[in-house]
C-alpha atoms as a PDB file:
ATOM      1  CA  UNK A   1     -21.637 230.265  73.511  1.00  0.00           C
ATOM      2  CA  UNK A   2     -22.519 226.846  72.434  1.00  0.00           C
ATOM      3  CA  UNK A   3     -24.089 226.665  68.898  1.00  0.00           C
ATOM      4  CA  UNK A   4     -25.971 223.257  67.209  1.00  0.00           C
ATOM      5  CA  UNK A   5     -26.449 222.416  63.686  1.00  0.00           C
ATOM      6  CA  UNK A   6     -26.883 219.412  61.961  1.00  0.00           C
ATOM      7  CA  UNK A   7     -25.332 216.932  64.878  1.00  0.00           C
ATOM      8  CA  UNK A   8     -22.156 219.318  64.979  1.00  0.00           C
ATOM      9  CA  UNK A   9     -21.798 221.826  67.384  1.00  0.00           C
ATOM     10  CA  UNK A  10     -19.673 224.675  67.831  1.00  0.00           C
ATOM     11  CA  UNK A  11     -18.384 226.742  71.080  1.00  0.00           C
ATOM     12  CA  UNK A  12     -17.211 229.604  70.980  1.00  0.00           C
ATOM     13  CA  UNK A  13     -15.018 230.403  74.280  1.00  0.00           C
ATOM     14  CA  UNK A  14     -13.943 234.143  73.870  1.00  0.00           C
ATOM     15  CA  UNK A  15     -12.038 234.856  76.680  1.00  0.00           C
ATOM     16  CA  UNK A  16     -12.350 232.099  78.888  1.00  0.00           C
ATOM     17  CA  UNK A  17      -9.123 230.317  77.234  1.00  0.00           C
ATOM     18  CA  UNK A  18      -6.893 232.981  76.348  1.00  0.00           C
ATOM     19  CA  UNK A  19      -3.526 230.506  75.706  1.00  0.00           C
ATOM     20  CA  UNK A  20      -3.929 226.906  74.094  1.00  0.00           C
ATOM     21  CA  UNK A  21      -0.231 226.453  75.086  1.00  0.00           C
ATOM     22  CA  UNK A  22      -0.335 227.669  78.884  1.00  0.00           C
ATOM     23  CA  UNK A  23      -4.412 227.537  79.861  1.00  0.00           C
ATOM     24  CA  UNK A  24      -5.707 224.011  78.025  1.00  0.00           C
ATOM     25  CA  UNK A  25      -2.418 222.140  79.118  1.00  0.00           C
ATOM     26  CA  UNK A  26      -2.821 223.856  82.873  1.00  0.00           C
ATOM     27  CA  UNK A  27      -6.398 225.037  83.304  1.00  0.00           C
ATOM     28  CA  UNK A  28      -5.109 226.342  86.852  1.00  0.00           C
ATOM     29  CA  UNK A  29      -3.065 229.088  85.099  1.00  0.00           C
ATOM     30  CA  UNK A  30      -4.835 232.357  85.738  1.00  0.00           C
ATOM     31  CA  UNK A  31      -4.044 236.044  84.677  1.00  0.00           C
ATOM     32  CA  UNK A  32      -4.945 239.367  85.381  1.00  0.00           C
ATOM     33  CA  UNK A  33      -8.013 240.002  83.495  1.00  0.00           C
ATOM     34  CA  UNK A  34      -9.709 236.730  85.778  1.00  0.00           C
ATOM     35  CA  UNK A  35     -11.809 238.948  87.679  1.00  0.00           C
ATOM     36  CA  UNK A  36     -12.895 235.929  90.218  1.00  0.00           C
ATOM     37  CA  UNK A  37      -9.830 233.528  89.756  1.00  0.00           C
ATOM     38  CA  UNK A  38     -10.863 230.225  91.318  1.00  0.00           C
ATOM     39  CA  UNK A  39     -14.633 231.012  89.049  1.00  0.00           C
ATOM     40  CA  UNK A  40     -12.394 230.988  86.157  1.00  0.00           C
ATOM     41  CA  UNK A  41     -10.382 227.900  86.976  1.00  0.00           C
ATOM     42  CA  UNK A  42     -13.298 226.145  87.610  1.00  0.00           C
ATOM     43  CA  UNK A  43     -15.368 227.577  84.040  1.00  0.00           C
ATOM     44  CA  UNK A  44     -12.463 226.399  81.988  1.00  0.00           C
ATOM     45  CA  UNK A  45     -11.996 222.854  83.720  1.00  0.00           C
ATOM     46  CA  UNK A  46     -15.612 222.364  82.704  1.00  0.00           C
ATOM     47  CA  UNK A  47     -15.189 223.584  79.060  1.00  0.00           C
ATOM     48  CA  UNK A  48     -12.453 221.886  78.521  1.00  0.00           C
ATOM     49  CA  UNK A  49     -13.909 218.972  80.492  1.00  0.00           C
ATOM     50  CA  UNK A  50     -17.133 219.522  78.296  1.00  0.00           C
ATOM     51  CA  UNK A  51     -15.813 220.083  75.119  1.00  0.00           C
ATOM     52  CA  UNK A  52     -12.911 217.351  75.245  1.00  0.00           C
ATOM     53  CA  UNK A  53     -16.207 214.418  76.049  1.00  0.00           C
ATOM     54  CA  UNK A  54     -17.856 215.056  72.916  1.00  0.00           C
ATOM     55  CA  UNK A  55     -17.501 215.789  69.092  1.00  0.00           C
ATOM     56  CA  UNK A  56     -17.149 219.609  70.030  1.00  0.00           C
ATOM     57  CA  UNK A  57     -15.195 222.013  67.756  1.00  0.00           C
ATOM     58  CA  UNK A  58     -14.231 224.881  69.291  1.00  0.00           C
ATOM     59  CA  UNK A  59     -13.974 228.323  68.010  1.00  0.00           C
ATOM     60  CA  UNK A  60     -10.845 230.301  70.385  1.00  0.00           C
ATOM     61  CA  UNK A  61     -10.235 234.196  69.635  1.00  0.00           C
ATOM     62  CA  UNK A  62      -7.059 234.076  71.045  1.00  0.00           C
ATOM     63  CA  UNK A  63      -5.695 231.251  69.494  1.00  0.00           C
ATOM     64  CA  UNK A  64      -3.151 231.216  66.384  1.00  0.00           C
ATOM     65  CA  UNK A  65      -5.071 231.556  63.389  1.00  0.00           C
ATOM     66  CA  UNK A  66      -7.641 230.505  62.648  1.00  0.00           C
ATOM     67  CA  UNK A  67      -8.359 229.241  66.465  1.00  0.00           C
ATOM     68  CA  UNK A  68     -10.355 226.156  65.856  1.00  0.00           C
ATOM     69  CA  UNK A  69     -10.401 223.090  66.490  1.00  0.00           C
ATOM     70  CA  UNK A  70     -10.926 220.191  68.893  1.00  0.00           C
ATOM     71  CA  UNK A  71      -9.803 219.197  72.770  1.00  0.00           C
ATOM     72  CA  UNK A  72      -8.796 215.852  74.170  1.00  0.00           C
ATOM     73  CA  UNK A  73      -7.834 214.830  77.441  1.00  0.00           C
ATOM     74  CA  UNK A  74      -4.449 213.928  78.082  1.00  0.00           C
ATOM     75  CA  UNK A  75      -5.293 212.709  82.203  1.00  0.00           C
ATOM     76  CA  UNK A  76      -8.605 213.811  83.328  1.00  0.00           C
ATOM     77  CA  UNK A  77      -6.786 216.791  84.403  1.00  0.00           C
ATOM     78  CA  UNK A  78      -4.712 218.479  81.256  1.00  0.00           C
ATOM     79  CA  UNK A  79      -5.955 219.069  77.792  1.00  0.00           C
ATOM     80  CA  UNK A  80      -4.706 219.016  74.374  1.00  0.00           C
ATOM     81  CA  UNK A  81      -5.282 221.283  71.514  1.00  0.00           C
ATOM     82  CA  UNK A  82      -5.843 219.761  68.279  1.00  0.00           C
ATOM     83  CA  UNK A  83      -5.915 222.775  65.393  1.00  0.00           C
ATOM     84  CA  UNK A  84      -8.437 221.849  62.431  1.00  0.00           C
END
């Protein structure tokens, strides 16, 4: 869910990212709860792709507290984590 205020916007990934230490370094990483995993794979390559091209903060339930933050990309391929 992608929300806009203000020129800032917020997403809000839910379970789409569940590990900013295993799934935004290695978007290929999959687990059991991926119903369709190649759909997921692809849906977080474009988030992070998404989110890591603009000034997007994102909001990650199953991140450490409190789960925001913003992405960068380390080689068109990985993503870092950057905790607010």
């Amino acid at each position: 869910m992608r929300v806009s205020a203000d020129g800032q916007t917020l997403m809000i990934i839910g379970d789409a990212i569940i590990s900013e230490a295993l799934q935004v370094a290695n978007p290929e990483i999959t687990y059991a709860l991926d119903g369709d995993a190649d759909q997921a794979v692809e849906t977080r390559r474009a988030l992070l792709r998404d989110c890591a091209s603009g000034q997007i903060t994102i909001a990650a339930t199953h991140f450490a507290f409190p789960g925001l933050g913003t992405v960068t990309a380390d080689d068109g391929t990985a993503y870092r984590f950057n905790p607010l």
